[in-house]
Protein backbone atom coordinates (compact mmCIF):
# COMPACT_ATOMS: atom_id res chain seq x y z
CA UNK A 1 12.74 22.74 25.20
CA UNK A 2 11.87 19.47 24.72
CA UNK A 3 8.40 20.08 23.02
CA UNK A 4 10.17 22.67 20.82
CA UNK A 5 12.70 19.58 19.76
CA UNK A 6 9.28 16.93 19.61
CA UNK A 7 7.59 19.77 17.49
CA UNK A 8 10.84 20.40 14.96
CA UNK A 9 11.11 16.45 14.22
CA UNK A 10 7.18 16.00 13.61
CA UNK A 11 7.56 18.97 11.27
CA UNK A 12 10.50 17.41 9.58
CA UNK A 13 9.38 14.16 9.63
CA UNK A 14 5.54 15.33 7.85
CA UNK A 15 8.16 17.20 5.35
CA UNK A 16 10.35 14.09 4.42
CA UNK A 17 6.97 12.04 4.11
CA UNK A 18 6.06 14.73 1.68
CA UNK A 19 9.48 14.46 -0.48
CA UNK A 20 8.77 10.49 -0.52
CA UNK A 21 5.37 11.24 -1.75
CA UNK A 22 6.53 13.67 -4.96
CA UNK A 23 9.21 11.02 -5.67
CA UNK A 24 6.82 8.17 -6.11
CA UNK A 25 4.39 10.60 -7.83
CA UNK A 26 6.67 11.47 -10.35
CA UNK A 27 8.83 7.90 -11.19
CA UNK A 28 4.82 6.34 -11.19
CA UNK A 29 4.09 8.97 -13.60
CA UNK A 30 7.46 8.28 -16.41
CA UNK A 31 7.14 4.21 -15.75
CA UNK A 32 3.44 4.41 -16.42
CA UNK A 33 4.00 6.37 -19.31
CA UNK A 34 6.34 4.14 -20.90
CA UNK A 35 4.32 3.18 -24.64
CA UNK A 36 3.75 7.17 -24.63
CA UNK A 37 7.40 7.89 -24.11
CA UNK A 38 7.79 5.64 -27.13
CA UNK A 39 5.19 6.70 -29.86
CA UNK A 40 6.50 10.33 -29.18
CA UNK A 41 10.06 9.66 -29.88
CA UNK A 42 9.87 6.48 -32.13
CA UNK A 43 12.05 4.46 -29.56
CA UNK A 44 12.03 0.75 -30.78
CA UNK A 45 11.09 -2.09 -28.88
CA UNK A 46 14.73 -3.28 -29.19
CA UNK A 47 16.28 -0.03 -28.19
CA UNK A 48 13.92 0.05 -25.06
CA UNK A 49 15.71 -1.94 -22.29
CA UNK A 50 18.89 0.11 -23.44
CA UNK A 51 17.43 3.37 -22.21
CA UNK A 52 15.74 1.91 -19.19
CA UNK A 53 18.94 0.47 -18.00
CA UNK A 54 20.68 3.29 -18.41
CA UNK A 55 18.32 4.86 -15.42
CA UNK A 56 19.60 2.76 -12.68
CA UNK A 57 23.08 2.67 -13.69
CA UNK A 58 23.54 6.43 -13.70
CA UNK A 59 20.93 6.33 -10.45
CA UNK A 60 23.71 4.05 -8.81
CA UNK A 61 26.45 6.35 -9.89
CA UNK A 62 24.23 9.64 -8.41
CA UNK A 63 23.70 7.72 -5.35
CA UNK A 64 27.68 6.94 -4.78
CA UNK A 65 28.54 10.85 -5.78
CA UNK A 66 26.13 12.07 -3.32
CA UNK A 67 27.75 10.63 -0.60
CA UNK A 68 30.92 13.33 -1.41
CA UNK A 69 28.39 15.82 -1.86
CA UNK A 70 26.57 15.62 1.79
CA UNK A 71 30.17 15.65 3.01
CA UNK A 72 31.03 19.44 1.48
CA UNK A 73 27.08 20.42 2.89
CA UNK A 74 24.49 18.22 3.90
CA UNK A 75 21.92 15.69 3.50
CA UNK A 76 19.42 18.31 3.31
CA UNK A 77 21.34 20.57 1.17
CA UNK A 78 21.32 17.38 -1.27
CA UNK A 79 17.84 17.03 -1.26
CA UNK A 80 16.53 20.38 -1.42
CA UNK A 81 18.31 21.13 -4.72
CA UNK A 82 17.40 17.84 -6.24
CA UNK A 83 14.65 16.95 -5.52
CA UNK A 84 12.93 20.11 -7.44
CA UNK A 85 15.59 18.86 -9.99
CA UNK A 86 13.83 15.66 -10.52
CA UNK A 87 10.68 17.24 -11.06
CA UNK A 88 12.20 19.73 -13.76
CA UNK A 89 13.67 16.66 -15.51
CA UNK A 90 10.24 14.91 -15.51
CA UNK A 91 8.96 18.08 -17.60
CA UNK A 92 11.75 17.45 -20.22
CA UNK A 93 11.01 14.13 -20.67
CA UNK A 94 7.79 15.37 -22.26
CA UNK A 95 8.93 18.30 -24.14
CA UNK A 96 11.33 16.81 -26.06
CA UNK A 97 11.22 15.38 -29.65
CA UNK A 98 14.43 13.80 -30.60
CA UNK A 99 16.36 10.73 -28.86
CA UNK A 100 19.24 12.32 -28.11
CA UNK A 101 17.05 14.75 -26.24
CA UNK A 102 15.10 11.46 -24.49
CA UNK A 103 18.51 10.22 -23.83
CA UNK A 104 19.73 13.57 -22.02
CA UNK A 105 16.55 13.71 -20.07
CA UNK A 106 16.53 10.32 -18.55
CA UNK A 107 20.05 10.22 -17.96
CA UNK A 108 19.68 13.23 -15.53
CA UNK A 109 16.50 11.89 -14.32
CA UNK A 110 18.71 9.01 -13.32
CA UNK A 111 21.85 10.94 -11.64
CA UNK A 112 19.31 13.13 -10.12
CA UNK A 113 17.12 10.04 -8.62
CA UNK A 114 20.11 8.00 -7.43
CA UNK A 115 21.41 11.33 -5.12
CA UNK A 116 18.04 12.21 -3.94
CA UNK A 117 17.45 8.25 -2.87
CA UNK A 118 20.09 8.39 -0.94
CA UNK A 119 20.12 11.81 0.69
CA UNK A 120 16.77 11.09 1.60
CA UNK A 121 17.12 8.15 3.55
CA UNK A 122 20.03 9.43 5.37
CA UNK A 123 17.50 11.86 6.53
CA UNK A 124 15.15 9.05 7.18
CA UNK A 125 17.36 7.00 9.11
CA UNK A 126 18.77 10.05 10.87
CA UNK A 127 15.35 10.79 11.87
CA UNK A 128 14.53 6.84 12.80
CA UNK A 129 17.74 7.44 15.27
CA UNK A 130 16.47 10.75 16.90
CA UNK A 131 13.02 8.92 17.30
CA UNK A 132 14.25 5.58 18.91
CA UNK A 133 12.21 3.39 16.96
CA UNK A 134 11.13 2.33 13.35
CA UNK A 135 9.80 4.86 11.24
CA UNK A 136 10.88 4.01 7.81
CA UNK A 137 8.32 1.87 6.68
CA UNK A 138 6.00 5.13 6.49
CA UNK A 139 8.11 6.96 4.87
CA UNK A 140 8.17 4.08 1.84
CA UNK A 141 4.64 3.94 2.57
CA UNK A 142 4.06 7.65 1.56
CA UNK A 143 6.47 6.47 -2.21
CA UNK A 144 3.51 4.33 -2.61
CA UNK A 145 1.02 6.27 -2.52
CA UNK A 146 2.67 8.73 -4.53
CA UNK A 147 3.02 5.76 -6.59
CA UNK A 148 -0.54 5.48 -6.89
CA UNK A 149 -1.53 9.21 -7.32
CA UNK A 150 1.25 9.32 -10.74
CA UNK A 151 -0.81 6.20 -11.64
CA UNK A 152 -4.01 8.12 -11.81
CA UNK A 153 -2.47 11.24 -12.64
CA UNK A 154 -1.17 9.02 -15.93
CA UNK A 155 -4.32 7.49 -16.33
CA UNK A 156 -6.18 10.59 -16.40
CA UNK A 157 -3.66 11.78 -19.28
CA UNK A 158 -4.33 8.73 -21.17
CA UNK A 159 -8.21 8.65 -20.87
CA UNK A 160 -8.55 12.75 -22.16
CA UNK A 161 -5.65 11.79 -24.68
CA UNK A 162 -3.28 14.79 -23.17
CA UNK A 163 -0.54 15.05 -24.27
CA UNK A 164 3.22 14.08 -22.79
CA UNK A 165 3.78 18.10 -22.52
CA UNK A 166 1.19 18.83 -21.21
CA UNK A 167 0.76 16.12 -19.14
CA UNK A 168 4.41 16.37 -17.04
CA UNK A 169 4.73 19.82 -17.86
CA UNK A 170 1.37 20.89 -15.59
CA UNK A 171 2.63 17.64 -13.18
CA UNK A 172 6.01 19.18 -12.99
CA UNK A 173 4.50 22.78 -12.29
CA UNK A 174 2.95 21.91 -9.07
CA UNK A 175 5.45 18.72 -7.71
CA UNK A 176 8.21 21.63 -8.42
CA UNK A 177 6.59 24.36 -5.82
CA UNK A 178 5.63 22.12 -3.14
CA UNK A 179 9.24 20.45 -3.29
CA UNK A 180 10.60 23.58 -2.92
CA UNK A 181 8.17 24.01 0.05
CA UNK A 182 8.69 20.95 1.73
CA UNK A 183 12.28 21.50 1.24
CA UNK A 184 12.80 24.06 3.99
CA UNK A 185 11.07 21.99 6.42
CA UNK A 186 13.39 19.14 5.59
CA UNK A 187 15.23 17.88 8.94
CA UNK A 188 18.94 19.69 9.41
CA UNK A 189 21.36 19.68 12.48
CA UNK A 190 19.43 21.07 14.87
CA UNK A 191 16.38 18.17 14.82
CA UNK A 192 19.29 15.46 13.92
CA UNK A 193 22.18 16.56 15.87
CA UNK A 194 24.69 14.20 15.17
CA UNK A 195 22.37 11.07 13.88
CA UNK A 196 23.37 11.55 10.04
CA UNK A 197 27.13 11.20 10.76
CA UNK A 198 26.65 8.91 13.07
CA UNK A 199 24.45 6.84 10.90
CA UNK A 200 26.98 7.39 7.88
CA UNK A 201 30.12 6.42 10.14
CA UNK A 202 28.09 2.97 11.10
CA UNK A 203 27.61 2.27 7.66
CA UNK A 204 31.26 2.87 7.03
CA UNK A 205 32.46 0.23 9.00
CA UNK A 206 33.43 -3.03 7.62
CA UNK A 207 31.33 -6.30 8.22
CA UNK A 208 31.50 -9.41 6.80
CA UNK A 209 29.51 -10.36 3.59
CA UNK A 210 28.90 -13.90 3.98
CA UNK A 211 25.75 -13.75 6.10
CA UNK A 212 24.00 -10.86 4.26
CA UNK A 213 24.75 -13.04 0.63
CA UNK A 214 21.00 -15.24 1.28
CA UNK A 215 19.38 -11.57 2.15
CA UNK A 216 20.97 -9.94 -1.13
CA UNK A 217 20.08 -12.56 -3.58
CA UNK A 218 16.08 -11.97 -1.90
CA UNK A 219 16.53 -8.41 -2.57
CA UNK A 220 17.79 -8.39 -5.99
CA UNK A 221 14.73 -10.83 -7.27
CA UNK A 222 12.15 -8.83 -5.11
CA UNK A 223 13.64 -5.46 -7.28
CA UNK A 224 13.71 -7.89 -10.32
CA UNK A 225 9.98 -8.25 -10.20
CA UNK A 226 9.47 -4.91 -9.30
CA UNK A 227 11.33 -3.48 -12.04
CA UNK A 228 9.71 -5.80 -13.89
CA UNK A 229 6.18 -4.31 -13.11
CA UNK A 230 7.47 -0.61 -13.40
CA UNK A 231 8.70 -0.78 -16.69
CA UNK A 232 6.82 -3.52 -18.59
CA UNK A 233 3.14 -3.70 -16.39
CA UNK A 234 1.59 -0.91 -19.04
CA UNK A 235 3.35 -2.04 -22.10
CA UNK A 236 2.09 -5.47 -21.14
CA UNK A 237 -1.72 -4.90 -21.22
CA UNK A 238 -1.05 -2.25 -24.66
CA UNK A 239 0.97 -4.42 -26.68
CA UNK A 240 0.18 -7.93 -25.27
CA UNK A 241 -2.95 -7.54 -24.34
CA UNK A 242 -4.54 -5.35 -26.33
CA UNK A 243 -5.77 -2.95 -23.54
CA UNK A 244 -7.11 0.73 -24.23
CA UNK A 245 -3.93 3.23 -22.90
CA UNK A 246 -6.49 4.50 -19.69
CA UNK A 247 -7.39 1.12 -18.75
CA UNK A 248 -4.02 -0.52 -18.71
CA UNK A 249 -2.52 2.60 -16.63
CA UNK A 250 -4.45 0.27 -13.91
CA UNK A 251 -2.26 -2.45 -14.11
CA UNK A 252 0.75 -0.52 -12.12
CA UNK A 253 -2.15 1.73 -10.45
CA UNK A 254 -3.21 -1.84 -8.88
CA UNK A 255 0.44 -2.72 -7.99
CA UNK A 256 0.90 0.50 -5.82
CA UNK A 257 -2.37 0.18 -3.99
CA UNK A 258 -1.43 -3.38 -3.38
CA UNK A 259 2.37 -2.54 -1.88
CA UNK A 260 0.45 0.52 -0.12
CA UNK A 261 -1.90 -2.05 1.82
CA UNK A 262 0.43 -4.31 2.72
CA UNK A 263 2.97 -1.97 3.89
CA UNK A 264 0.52 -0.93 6.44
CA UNK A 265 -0.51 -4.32 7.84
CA UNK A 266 2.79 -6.04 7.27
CA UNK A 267 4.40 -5.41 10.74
CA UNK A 268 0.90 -6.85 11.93
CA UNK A 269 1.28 -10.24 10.07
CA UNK A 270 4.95 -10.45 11.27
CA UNK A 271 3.73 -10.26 14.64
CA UNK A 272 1.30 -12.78 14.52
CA UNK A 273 2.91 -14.94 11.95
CA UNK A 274 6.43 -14.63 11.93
CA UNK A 275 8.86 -13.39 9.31
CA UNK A 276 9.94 -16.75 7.58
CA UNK A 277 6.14 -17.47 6.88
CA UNK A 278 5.12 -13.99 5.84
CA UNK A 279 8.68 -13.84 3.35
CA UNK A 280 7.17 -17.60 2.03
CA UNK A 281 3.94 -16.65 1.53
CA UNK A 282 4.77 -13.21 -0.29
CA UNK A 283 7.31 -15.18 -2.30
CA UNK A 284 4.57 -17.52 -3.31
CA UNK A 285 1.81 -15.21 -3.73
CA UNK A 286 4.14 -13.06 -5.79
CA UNK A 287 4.91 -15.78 -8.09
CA UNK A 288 1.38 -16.69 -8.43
CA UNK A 289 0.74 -13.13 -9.68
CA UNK A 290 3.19 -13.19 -12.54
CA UNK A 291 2.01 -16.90 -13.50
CA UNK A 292 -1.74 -15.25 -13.58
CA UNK A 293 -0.47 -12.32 -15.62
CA UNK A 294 1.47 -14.58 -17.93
CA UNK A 295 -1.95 -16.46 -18.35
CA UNK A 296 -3.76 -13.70 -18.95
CA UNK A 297 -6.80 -13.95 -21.33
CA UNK A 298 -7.47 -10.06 -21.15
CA UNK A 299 -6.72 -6.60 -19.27
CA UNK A 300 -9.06 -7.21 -16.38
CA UNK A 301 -7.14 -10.74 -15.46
CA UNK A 302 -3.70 -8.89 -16.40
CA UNK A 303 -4.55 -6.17 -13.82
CA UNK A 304 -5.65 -8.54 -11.04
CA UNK A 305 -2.33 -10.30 -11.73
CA UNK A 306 0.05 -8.11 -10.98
CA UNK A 307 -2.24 -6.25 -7.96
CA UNK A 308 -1.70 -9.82 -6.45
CA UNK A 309 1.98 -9.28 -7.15
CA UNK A 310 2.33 -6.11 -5.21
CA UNK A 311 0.62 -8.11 -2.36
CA UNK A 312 3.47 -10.45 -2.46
CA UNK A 313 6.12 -7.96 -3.24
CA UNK A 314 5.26 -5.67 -0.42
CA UNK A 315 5.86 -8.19 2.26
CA UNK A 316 9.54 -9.04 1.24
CA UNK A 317 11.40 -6.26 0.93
CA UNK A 318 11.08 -4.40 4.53
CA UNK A 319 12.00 -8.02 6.16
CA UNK A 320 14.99 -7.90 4.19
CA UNK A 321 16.08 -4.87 5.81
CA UNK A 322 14.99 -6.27 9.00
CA UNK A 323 16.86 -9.53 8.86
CA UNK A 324 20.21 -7.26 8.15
CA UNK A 325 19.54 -5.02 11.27
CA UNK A 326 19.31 -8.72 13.11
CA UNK A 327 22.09 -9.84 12.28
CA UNK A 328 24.46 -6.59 13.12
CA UNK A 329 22.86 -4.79 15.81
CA UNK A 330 25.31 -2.05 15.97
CA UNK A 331 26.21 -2.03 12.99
CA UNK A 332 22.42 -2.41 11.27
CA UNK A 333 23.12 0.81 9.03
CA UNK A 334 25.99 -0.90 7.79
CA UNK A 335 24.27 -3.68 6.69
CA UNK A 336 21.21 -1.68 5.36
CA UNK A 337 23.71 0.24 2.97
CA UNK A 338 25.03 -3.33 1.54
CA UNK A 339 21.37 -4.57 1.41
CA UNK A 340 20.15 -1.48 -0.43
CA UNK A 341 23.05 -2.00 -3.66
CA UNK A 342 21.49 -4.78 -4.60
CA UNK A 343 18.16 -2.32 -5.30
CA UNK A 344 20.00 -0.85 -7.97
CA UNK A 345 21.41 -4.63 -9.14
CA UNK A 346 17.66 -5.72 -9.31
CA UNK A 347 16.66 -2.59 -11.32
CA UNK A 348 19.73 -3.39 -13.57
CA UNK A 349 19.35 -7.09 -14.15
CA UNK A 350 15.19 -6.27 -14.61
CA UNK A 351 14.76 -4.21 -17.55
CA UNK A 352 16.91 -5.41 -19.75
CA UNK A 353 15.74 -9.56 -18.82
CA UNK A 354 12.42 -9.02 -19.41
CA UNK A 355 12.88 -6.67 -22.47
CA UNK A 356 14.86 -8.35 -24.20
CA UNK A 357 12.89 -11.90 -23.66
CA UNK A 358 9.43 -10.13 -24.97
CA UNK A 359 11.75 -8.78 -28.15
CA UNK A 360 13.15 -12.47 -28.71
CA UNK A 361 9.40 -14.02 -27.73
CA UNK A 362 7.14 -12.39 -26.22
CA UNK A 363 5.83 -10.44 -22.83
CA UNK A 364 4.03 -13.20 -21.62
CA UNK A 365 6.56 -15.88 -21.94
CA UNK A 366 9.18 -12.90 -20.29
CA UNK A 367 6.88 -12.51 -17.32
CA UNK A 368 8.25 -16.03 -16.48
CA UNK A 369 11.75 -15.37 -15.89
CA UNK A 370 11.37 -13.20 -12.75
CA UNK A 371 8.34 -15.90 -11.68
CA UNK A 372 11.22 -18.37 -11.37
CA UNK A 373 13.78 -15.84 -9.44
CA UNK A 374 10.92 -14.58 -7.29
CA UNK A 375 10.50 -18.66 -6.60
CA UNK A 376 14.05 -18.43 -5.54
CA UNK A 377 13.54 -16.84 -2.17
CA UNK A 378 11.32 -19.25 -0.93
CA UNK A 379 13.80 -21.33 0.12
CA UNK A 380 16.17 -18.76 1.54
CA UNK A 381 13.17 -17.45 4.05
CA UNK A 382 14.64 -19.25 6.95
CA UNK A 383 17.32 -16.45 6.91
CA UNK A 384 14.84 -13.91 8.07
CA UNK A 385 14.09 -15.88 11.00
CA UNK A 386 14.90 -13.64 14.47
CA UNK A 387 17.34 -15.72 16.54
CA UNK A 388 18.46 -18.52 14.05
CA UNK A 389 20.87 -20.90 14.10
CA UNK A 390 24.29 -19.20 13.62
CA UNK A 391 23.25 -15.37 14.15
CA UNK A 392 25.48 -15.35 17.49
CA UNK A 393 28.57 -16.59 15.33
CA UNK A 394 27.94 -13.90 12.81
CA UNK A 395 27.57 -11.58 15.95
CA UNK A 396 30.81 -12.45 17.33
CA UNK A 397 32.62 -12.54 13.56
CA UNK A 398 31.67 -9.26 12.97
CA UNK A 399 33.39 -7.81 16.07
CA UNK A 400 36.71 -9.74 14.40
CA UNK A 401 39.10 -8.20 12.28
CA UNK A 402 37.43 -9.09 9.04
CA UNK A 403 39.47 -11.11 6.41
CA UNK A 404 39.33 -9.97 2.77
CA UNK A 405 36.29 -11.21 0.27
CA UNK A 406 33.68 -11.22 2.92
């Protein structure tokens, strides 16, 4: 019985690596398609941090729906239908020819993203329970390299000069079938037992804010920068730099290899390092990859730029995550959930920053505001230090009654 029940969660766990992996394959694919997405349907420069925003917002407000959804069925139920959803929205992205069309696309792309981020990693983390020990990071390590096989699936568009039809049409005809395939393999009540609810109940419960505030302000600039990269990294090297379409499709194609290679040898440079100097050092190295985009004389110093960013970038946001689960130990989902809003605030505050500084100036002198936030973190790194000064009080606070505004 229990090699049947080992069997089931490998199974399910290989299947939820495989729905992280078609995520990141498709957003790479739309974000790295960005200055196509615009020729086709004449979007202005000025117009373009309006429609990007729009994609986290509605994300955030697919994310909080979900939650009543996996209450009427289930995580998995969630995730099966839209995940293949996603895909299908991908496709009409590139078949349309209007805005309003673009508009309708992208705003289910974003209701249908922000439900299937969230049912998926309440299968993740009901997984992580069943399994007794971290897991997660490979699960975000499979969205990278997702991340990087949309990159070269975009790249490949853009050197044969497909078009957007054809190009996430044919993408959307095979991510749609093997979503659909993975889905029945996705991880239900009889791998997970009761992990899910549990997992949802501990997030439930109310903890004080205060001590998470330094860790939220780190995640919001981390997902400042990295919605800066997503959305701007391509249109960057085409408009800024001058860079052929194929060749600047390598600019977010280096980011993703970059967060991919760090994401496996992080926990290793934690362990010999510590958090607080591998959080300073990303911050700085980071930072030092925007400043060398900024400077940028042409594509190939552009590219190295922000491949050094994802470097940086990769190392911050799983301690983030950690730090939380330090500082509530039973209640670590709890604090996860808080940590993970202020994704969708960096995504928000992103896209429209750096947009609408390269429409007022231009991309390089926009590249410097999230330079200066990423800076920002560097001095809050001694929060991610395990057993700091004042982690037992916030221990013993958070078994209080908990006043308002915390």
């Amino acid at each position: 019985m229990r090699q049947a029940v080992d069997a089931g969660l490998r199974r399910s766990r290989a299947a939820l690596a495989v729905g992280f992996l078609l995520q990141g394959t498709a957003f790479a694919l739309l974000v790295t398609c960005i200055p196509e997405i615009q020729r086709r349907y004449g979007l202005s420069d000025a117009m373009l941090p309006v429609f990007l925003a729009a994609v986290p917002v509605l994300a955030g407000v697919g994310s909080i729906g979900s939650e009543q959804l996996v209450k009427r069925s289930s995580a998995r139920g969630v995730l099966r239908t839209v995940q293949p959803a996603v895909c299908l929205t991908l496709a009409a992205v590139g078949l349309g020819e209007r805005l309003w069309q673009l508009a309708v696309a992208l705003g289910l792309f974003g209701l249908l993203v922000g439900a299937l981020d969230a049912s998926m990693n309440m299968l993740g983390v009901g997984l992580q329970r069943r399994y007794g020990r971290s897991i997660m990071l490979g699960f975000h390590a499979a969205f990278s390299l997702g991340g990087i096989l949309g990159g070269s699936i975009a790249w490949l568009g853009a050197h044969d000069d497909s078009g957007l039809p054809t190009l996430f049409g044919a993408t959307a005809a095979v991510l749609t079938p093997l979503a659909l395939l993975a889905g029945t393999r996705f991880p239900g009540r009889a791998e997970l037992g009761d992990a899910v609810r549990e997992a949802a109940e501990a997030a439930a419960r109310s903890i004080p804010w205060r001590p998470l505030l330094p860790l939220c302000t780190a995640m919001a600039a981390a997902y400042i920068a990295d919605a800066s990269v997503s959305n701007y990294s391509v249109k960057y090297l085409t408009d800024g730099l001058h860079s052929a379409g194929d060749v600047a499709k390598f600019s977010y194609l280096g980011y993703m290899v970059a967060m991919l290679l760090g994401r496996a040898l992080g926990d290793r440079a934690v362990q010999r390092w510590g958090a607080v100097a591998v959080v300073r050092t990303g911050a700085a190295l980071a930072a030092l990859g925007f400043a060398l985009a900024a400077a940028a004389p042409g594509p190939a110093v552009g590219i190295a730029g922000f491949t050094l960013l994802g470097f940086g970038i990769c190392a911050i946001i799983p301690q983030v995550f950690a730090a939380g689960g330090r500082l509530f130990p039973e209640d670590s989902d709890a604090a996860v959930a808080r940590l993970n809003l202020f994704n969708y605030v960096g995504f928000l505050l992103g896209s429209p920053l750096v947009g609408a500084l390269a429409d007022a100036a231009s991309y390089r002198i926009a590249l410097l505001a999230p330079l200066v936030l990423i800076l920002l973190i560097a001095p809050l790194a001694g929060h991610f230090a395990p057993g700091r000064p004042g982690d037992r009080e916030h221990g013993e606070r958070r078994v209080q009654p908990t006043a308002p505004g915390h």
